[in-house]
C-alpha atoms as a PDB file:
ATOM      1  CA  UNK A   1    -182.384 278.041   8.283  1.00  0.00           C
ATOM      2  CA  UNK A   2    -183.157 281.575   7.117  1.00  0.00           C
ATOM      3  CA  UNK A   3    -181.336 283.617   4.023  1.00  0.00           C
ATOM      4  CA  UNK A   4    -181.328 287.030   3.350  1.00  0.00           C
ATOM      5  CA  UNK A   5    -179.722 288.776   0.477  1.00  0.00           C
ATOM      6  CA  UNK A   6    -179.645 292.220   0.447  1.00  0.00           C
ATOM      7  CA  UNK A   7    -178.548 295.114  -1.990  1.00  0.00           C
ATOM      8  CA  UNK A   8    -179.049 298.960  -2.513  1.00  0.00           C
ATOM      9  CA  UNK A   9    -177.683 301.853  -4.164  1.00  0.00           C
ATOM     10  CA  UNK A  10    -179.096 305.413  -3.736  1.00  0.00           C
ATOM     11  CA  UNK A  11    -178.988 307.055  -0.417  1.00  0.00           C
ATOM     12  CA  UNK A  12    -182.781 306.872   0.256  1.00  0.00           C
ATOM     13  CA  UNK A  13    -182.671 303.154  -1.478  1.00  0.00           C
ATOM     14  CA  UNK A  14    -180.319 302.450   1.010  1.00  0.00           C
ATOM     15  CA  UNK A  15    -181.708 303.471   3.946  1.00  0.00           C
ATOM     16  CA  UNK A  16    -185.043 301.034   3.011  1.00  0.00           C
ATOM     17  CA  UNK A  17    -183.317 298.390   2.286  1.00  0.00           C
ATOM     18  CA  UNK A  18    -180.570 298.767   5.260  1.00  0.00           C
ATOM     19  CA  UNK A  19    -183.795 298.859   7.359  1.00  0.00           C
ATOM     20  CA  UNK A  20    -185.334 295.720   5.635  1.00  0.00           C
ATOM     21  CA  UNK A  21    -181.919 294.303   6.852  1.00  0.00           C
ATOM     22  CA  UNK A  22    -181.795 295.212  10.169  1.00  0.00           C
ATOM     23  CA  UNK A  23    -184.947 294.203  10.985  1.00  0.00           C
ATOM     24  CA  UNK A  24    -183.555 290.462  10.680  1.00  0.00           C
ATOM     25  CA  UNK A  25    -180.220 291.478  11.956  1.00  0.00           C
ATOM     26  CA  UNK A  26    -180.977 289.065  15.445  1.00  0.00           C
ATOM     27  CA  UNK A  27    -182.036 286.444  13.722  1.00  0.00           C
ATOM     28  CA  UNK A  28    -178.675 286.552  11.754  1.00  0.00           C
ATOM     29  CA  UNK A  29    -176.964 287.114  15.305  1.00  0.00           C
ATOM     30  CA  UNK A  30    -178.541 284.011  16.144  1.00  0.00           C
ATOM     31  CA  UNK A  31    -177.142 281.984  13.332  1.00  0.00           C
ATOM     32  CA  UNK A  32    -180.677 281.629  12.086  1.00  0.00           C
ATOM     33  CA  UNK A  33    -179.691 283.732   9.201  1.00  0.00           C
ATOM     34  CA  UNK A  34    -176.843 283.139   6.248  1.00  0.00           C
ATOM     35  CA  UNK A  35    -176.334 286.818   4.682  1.00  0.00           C
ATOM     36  CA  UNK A  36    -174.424 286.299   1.116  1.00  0.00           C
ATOM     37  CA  UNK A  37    -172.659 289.214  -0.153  1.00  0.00           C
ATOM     38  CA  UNK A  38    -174.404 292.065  -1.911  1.00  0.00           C
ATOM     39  CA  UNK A  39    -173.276 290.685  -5.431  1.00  0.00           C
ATOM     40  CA  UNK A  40    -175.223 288.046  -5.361  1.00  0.00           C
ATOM     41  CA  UNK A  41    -177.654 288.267  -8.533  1.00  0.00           C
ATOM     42  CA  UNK A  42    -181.058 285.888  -8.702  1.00  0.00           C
ATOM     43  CA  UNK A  43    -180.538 284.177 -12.166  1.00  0.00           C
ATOM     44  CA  UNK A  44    -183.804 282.992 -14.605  1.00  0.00           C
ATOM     45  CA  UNK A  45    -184.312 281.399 -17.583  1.00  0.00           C
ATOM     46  CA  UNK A  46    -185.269 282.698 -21.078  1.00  0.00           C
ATOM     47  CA  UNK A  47    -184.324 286.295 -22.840  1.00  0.00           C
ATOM     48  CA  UNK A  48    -185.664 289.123 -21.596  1.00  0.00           C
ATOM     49  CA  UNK A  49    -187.202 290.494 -25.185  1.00  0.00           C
ATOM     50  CA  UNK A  50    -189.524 288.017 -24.559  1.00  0.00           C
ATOM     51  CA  UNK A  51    -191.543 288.098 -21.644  1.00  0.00           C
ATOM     52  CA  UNK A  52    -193.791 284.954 -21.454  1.00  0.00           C
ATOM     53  CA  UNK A  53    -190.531 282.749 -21.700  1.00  0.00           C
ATOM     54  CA  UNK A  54    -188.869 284.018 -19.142  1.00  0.00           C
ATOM     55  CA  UNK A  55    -189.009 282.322 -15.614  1.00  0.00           C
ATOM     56  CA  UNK A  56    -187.566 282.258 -12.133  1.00  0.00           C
ATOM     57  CA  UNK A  57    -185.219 278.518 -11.467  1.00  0.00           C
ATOM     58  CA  UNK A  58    -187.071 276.284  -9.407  1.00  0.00           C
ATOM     59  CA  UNK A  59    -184.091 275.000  -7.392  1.00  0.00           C
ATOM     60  CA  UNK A  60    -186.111 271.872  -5.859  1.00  0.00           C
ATOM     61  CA  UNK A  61    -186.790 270.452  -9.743  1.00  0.00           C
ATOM     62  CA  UNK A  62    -183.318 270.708 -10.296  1.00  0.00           C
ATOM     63  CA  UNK A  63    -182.152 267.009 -10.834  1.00  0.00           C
ATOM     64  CA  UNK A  64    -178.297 267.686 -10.544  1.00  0.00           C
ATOM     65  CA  UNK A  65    -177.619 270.646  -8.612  1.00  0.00           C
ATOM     66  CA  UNK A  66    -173.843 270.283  -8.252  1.00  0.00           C
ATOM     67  CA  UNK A  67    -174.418 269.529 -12.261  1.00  0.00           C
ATOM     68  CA  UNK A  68    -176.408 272.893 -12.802  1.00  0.00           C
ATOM     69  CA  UNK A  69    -174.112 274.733 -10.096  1.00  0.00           C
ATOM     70  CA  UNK A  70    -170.974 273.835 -11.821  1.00  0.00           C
ATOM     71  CA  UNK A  71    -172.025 273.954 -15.496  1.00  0.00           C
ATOM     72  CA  UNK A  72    -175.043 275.926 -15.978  1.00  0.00           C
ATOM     73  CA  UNK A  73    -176.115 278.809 -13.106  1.00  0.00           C
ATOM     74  CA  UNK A  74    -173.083 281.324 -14.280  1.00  0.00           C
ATOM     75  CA  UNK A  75    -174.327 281.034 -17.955  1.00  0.00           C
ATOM     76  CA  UNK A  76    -177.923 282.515 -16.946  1.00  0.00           C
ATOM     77  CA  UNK A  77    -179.564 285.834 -16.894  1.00  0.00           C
ATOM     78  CA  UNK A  78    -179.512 287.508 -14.044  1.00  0.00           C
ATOM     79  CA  UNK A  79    -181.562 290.370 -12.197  1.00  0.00           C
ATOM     80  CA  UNK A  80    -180.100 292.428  -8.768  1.00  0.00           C
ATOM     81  CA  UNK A  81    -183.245 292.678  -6.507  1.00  0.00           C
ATOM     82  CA  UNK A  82    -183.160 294.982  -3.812  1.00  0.00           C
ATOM     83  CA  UNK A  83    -183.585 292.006  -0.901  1.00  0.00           C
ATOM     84  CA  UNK A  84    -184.083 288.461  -0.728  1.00  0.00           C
ATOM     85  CA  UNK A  85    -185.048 286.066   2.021  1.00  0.00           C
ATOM     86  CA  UNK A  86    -185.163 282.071   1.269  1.00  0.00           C
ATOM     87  CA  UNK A  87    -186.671 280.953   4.456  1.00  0.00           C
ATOM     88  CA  UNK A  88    -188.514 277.418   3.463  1.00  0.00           C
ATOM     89  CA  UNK A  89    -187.816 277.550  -0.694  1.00  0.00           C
ATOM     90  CA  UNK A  90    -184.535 275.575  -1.731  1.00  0.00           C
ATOM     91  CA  UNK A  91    -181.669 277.559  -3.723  1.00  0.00           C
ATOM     92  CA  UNK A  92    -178.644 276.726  -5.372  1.00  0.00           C
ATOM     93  CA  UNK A  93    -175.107 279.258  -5.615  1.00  0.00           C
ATOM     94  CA  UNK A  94    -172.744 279.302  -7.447  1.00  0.00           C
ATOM     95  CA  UNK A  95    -168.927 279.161  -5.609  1.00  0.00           C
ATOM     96  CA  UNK A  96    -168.055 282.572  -5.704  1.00  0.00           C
ATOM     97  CA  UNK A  97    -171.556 283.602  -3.891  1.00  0.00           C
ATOM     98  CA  UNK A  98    -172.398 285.330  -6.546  1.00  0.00           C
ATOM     99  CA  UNK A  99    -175.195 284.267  -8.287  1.00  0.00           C
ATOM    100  CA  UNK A 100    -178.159 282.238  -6.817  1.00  0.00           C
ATOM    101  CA  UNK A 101    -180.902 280.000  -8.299  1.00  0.00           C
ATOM    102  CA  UNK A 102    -184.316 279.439  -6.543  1.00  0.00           C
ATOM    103  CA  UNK A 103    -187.871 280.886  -5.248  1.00  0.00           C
ATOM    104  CA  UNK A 104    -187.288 283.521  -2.690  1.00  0.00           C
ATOM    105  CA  UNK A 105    -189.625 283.243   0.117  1.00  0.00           C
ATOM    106  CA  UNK A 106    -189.577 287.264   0.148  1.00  0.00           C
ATOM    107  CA  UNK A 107    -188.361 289.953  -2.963  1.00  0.00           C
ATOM    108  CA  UNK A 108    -188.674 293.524  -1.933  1.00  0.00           C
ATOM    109  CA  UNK A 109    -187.525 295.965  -4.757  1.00  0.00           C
ATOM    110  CA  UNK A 110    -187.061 299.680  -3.929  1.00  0.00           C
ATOM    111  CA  UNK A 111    -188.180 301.986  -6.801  1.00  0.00           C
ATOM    112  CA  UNK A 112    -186.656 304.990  -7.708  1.00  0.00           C
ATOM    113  CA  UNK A 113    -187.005 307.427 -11.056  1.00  0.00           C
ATOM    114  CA  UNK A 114    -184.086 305.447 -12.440  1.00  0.00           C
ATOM    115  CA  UNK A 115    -186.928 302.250 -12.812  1.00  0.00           C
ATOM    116  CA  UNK A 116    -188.066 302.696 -15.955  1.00  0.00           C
ATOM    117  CA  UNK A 117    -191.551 301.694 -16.523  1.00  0.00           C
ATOM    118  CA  UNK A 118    -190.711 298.990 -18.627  1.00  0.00           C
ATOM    119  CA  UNK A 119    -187.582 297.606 -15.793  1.00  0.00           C
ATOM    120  CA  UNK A 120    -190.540 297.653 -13.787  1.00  0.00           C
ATOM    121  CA  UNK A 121    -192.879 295.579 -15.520  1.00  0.00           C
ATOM    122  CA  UNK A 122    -190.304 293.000 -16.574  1.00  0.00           C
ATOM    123  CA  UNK A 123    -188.993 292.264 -12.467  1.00  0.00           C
ATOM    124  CA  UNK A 124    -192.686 292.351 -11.474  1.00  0.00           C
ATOM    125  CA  UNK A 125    -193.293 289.548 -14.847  1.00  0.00           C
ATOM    126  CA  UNK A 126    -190.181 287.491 -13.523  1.00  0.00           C
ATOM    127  CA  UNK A 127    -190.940 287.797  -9.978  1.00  0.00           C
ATOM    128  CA  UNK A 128    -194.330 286.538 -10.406  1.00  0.00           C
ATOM    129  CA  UNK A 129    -193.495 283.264 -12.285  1.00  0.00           C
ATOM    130  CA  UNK A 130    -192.716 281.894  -9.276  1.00  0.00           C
ATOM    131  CA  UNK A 131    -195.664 280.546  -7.419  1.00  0.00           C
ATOM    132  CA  UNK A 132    -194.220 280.759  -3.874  1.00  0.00           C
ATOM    133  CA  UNK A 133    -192.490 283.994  -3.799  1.00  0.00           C
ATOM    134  CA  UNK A 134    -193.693 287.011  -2.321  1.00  0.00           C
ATOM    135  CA  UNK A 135    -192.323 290.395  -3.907  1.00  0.00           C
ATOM    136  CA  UNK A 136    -193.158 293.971  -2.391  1.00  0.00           C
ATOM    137  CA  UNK A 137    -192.522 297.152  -4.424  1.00  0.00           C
ATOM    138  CA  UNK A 138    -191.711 300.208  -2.507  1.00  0.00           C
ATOM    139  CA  UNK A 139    -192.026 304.087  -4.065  1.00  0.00           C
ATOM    140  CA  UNK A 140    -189.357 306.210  -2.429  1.00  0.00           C
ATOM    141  CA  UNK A 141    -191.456 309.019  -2.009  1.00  0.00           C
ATOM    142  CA  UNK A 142    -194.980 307.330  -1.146  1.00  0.00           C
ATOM    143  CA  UNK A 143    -195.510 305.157   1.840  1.00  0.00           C
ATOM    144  CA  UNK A 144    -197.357 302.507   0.055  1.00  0.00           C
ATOM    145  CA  UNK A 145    -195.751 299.031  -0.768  1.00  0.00           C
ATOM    146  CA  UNK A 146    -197.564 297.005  -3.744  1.00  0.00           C
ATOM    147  CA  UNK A 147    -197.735 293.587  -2.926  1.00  0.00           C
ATOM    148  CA  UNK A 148    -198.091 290.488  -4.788  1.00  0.00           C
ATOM    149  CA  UNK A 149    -197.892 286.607  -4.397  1.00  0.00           C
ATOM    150  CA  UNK A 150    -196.693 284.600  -7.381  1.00  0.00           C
ATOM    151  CA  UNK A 151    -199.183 286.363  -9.948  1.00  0.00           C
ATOM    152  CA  UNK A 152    -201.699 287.378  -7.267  1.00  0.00           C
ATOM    153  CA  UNK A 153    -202.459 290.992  -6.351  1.00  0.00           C
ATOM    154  CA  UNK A 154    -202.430 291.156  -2.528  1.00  0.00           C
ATOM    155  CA  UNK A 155    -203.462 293.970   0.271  1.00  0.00           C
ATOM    156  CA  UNK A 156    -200.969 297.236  -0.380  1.00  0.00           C
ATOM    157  CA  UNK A 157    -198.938 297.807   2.723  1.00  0.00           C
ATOM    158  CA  UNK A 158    -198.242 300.767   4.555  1.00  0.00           C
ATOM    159  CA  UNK A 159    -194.745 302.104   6.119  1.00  0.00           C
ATOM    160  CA  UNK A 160    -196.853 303.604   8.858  1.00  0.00           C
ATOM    161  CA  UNK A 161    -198.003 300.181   9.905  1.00  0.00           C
ATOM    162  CA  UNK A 162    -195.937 296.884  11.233  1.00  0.00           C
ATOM    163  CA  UNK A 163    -194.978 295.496   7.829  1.00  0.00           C
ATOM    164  CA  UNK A 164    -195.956 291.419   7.985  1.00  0.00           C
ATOM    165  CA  UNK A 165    -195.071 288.287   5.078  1.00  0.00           C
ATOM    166  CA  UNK A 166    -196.757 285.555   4.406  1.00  0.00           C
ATOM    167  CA  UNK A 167    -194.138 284.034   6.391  1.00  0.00           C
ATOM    168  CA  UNK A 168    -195.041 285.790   9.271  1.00  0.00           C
ATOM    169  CA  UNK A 169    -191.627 287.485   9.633  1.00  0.00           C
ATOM    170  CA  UNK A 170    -192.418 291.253  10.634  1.00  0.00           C
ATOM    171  CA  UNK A 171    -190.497 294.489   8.905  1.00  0.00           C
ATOM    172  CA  UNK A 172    -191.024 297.763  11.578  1.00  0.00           C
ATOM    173  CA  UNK A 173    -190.516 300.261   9.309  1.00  0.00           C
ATOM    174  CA  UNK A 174    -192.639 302.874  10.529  1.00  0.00           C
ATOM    175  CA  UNK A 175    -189.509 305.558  10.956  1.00  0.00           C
ATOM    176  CA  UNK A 176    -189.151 305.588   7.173  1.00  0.00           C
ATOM    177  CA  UNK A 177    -192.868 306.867   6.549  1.00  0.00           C
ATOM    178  CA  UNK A 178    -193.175 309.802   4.607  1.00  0.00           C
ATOM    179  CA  UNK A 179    -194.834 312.981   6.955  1.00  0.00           C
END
């Protein structure tokens, strides 16, 4: 089973990310899909003054999730991403929905002038400590997405092209390019 988690804020943020959203919207139809409320916050370990100790939770090492779910996930750092899909990677969250632990199969994070340079380089730092995850970075006003998976650079995409994962799960985005 597919999850997506999805959040947004400014008008223009919104509209990417309500497209990122739609674009699954049959596959949630189809009860492939779980969406979780947009509250729902990606915890990691470690303080944030200090980059090289902070990580994403691997929820599949966890040795007593309903330990960790009761006990420890609402006492962790958290970050909002913009959109999450788990499609293979295990998670744990907590009761209330709110807060989830785990490598997301798919981060996209919609940039705006309110990411300051240094927000930026601390979600890519976290994002990347998870080997499995693939995180895109969209510019409002650009049409290029910056692409990574785990700590590796990948191809840029384009919002005038068919937007594909590694997963294979395609984004058609192509109404949102910039003239």
């Amino acid at each position: 089973m597919d999850n997506i988690f999805e959040m947004g804020t400014t008008k223009r943020h919104g509209q990417t990310i309500g497209a990122f959203f739609s674009e699954v919207w049959g596959k949630i139809k189809a009860k492939e899909l779980l969406v979780i409320p947009d509250s729902c916050s990606l915890v990691y370990s470690g303080e944030k003054i200090e980059p090289g100790l902070i990580n994403l939770i691997d929820a599949a090492a966890v040795e007593n999730a309903e330990y960790f779910k009761e006990h420890i996930i609402n006492n962790l750092k958290y970050v909002q991403p913009d959109f999450m899909l788990f499609k293979n990677n295990t998670y744990i969250e907590n009761d209330k929905e709110t807060r989830i632990a785990g490598y997301p199969d798919l981060i996209v994070e919609v940039w705006s002038e309110d990411n300051s340079d240094k927000d930026r380089a601390f979600k890519k730092y976290l994002y990347s400590t998870s080997p499995v995850t693939e995180h895109w970075y969209v510019e409002q006003d650009t049409n290029i997405i910056e692409c990574y998976y785990g700590e590796e650079r990948i191809d840029d995409k384009n919002l005038a092209d068919i937007l594909v994962s590694k997963e294979g799960i395609k984004f058609d985005l192509r109404y949102l390019k910039h003239p």
